[in-house]
Protein backbone atom coordinates (compact mmCIF):
# COMPACT_ATOMS: atom_id res chain seq x y z
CA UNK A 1 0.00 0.00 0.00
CA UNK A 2 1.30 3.51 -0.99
CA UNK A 3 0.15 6.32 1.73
CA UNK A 4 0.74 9.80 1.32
CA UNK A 5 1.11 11.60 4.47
CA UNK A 6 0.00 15.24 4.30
CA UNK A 7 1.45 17.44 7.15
CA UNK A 8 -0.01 20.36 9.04
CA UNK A 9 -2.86 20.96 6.55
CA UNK A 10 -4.77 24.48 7.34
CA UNK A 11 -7.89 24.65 6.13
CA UNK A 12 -8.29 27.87 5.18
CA UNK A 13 -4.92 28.32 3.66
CA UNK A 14 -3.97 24.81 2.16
CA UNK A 15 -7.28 24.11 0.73
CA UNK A 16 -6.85 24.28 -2.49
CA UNK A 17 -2.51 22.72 -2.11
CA UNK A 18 -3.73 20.08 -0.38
CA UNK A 19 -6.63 18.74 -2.38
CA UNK A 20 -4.49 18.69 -5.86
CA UNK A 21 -1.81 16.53 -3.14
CA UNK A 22 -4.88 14.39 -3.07
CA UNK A 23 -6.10 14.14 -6.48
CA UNK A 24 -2.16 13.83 -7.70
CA UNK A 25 -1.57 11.22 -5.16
CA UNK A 26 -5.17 9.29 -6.62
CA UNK A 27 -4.12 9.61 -9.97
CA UNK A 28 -0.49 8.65 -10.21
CA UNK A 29 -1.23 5.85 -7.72
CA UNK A 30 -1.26 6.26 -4.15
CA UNK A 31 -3.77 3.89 -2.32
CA UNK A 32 -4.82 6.88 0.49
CA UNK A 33 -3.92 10.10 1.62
CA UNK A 34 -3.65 10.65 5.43
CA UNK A 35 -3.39 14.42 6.51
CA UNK A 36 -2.46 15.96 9.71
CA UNK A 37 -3.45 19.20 10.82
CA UNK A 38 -6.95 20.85 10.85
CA UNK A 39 -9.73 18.07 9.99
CA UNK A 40 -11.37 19.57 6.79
CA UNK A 41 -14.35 17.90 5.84
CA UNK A 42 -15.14 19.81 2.59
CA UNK A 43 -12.00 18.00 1.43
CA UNK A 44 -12.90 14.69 2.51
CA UNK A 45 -16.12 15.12 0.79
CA UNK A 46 -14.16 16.50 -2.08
CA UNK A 47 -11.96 13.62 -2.58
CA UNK A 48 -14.69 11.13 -2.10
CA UNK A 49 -16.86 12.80 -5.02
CA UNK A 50 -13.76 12.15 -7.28
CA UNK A 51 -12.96 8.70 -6.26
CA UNK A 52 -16.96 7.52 -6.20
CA UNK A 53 -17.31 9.28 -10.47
CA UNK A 54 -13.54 8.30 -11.58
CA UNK A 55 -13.19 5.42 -10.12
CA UNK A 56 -10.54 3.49 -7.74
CA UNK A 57 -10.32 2.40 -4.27
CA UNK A 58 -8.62 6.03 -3.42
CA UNK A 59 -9.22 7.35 0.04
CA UNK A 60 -8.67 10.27 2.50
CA UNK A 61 -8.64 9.88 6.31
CA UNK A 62 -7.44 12.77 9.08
CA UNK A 63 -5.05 11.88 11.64
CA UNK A 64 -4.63 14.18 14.99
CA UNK A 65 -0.61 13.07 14.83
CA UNK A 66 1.66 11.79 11.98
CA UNK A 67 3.67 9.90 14.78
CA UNK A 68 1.51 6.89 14.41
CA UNK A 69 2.19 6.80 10.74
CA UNK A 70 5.43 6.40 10.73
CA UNK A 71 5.68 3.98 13.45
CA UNK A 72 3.71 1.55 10.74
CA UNK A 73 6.23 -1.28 9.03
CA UNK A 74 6.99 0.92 6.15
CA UNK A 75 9.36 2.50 3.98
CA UNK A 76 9.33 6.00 4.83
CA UNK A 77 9.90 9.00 1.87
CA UNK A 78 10.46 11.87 3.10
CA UNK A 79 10.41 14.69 0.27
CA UNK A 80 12.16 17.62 0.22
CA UNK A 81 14.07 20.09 -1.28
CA UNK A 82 17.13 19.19 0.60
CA UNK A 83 17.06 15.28 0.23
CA UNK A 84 18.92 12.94 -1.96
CA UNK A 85 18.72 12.87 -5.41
CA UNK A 86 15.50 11.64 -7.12
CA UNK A 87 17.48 9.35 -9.14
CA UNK A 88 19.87 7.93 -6.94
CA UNK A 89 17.09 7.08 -4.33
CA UNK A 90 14.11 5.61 -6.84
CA UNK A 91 16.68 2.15 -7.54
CA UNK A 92 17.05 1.73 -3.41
CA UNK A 93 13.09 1.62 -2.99
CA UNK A 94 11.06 -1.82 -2.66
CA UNK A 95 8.59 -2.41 -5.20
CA UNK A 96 6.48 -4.22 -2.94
CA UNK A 97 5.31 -3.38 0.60
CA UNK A 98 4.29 -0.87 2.25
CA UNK A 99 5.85 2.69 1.40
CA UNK A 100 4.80 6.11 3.51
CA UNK A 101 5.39 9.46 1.27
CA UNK A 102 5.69 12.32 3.49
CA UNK A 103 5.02 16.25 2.08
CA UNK A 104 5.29 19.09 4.14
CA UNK A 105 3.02 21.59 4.80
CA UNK A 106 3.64 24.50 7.31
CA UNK A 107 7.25 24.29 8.53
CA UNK A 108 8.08 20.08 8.77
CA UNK A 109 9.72 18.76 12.10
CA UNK A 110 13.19 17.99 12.35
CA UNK A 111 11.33 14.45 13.48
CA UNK A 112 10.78 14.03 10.17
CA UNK A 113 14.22 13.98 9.15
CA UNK A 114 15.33 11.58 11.37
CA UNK A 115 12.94 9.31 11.35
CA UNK A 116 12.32 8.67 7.53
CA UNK A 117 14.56 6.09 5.58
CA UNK A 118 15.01 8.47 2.73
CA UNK A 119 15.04 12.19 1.99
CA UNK A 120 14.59 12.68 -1.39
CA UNK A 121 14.85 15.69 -3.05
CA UNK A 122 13.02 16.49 -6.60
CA UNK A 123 15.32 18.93 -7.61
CA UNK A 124 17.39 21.30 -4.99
CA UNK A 125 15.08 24.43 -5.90
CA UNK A 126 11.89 25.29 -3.90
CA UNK A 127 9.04 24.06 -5.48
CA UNK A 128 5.75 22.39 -4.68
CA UNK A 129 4.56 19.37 -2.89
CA UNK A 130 2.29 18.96 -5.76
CA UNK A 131 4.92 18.53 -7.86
CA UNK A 132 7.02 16.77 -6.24
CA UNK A 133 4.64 13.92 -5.36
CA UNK A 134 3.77 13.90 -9.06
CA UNK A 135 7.49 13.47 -10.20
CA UNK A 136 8.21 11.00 -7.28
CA UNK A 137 5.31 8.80 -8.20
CA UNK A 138 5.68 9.16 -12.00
CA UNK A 139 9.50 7.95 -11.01
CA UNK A 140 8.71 5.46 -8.78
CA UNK A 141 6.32 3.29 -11.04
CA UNK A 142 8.12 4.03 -14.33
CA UNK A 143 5.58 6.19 -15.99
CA UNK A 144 2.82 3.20 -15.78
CA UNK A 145 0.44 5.05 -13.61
CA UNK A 146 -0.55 7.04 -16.67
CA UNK A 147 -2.19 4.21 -18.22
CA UNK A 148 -3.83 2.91 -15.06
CA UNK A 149 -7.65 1.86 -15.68
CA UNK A 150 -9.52 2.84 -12.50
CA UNK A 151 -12.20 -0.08 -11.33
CA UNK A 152 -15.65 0.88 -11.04
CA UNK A 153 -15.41 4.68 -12.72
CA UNK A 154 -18.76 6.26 -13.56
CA UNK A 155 -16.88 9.20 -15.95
CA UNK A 156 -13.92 8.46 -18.04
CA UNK A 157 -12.04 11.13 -20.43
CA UNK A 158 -11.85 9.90 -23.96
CA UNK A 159 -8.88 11.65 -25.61
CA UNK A 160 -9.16 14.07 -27.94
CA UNK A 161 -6.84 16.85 -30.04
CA UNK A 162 -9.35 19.10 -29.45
CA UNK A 163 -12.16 19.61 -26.74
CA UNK A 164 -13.01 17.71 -23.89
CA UNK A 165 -14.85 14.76 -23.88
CA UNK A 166 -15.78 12.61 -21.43
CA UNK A 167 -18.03 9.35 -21.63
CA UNK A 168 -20.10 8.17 -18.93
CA UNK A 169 -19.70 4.47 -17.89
CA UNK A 170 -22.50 1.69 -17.12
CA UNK A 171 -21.55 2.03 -13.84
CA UNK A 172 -23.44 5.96 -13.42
């Protein structure tokens, strides 16, 4: 199971960051997002709307503490400007088993540091979370995400040069 673990989410702030952390971490295969911080129920509901029309097994759950997440038999990702190399840390990673990826919100304890396996830094520049989870998880499964069917979708986009089109599914 791959878990994204949101930190420090503010509701009122982060609405908006931490939803497309959510929706990146759906599409480009994460099993769940867990967030710390302020419990936001507009984005649960959010997420759960997506997951329910697009389809997938996706879900979001609010945690008082990250603590107990990362006490969980996992490999733990920490990612950060200031990590390792992208590259030199997606060959070391299991392809099987459990994996925690951590993004920061607000300022990230030095806990965090210390207690993941790996730091990994996409890129040494500041950046976003957003994209950072995108590029690690793009990395991590070889760019085979992208072609991932989602069980039990209601909506589906069918490609097109121009437009958007999107086809609803027996299952609506």
């Amino acid at each position: 199971m791959i878990t994204v673990l949101r930190l420090n989410h503010r509701a009122a702030r982060d609405k908006r960051i931490t939803t497309h952390c959510a929706l990146v971490s759906r599409a480009f295969g994460a099993d769940e997002m867990v967030y710390t911080g302020e419990r936001d129920q507009s984005l649960e509901k959010s997420v759960a709307g997506v997951a329910a029309n697009w389809g997938g097994s996706f879900c979001i759950r609010h945690e008082r503490s990250w603590k107990p997440e990362l006490k969980r038999k996992a490999t733990r990702v920490h990612l950060t400007m200031y990590g390792e190399p992208l590259v030199e840390v997606i060959p070391k990673l299991p392809k099987t088993g459990d994996i925690i990826i951590v993004i920061g919100g607000e300022k990230v304890p030095w806990e965090i540091y210390r207690e993941c396996d790996y730091n990994v830094g996409v890129g040494n520049q500041p950046h976003s979370e957003v994209s950072s989870l995108a590029v690690f998880l793009h990395e991590y499964f070889d760019g085979k995400e992208l072609d991932r069917e989602f069980d039990g979708a209601k909506l589906r986009v069918k490609p097109s040069p121009r437009g958007k089109n999107v086809e609803k599914l027996g299952n609506l």
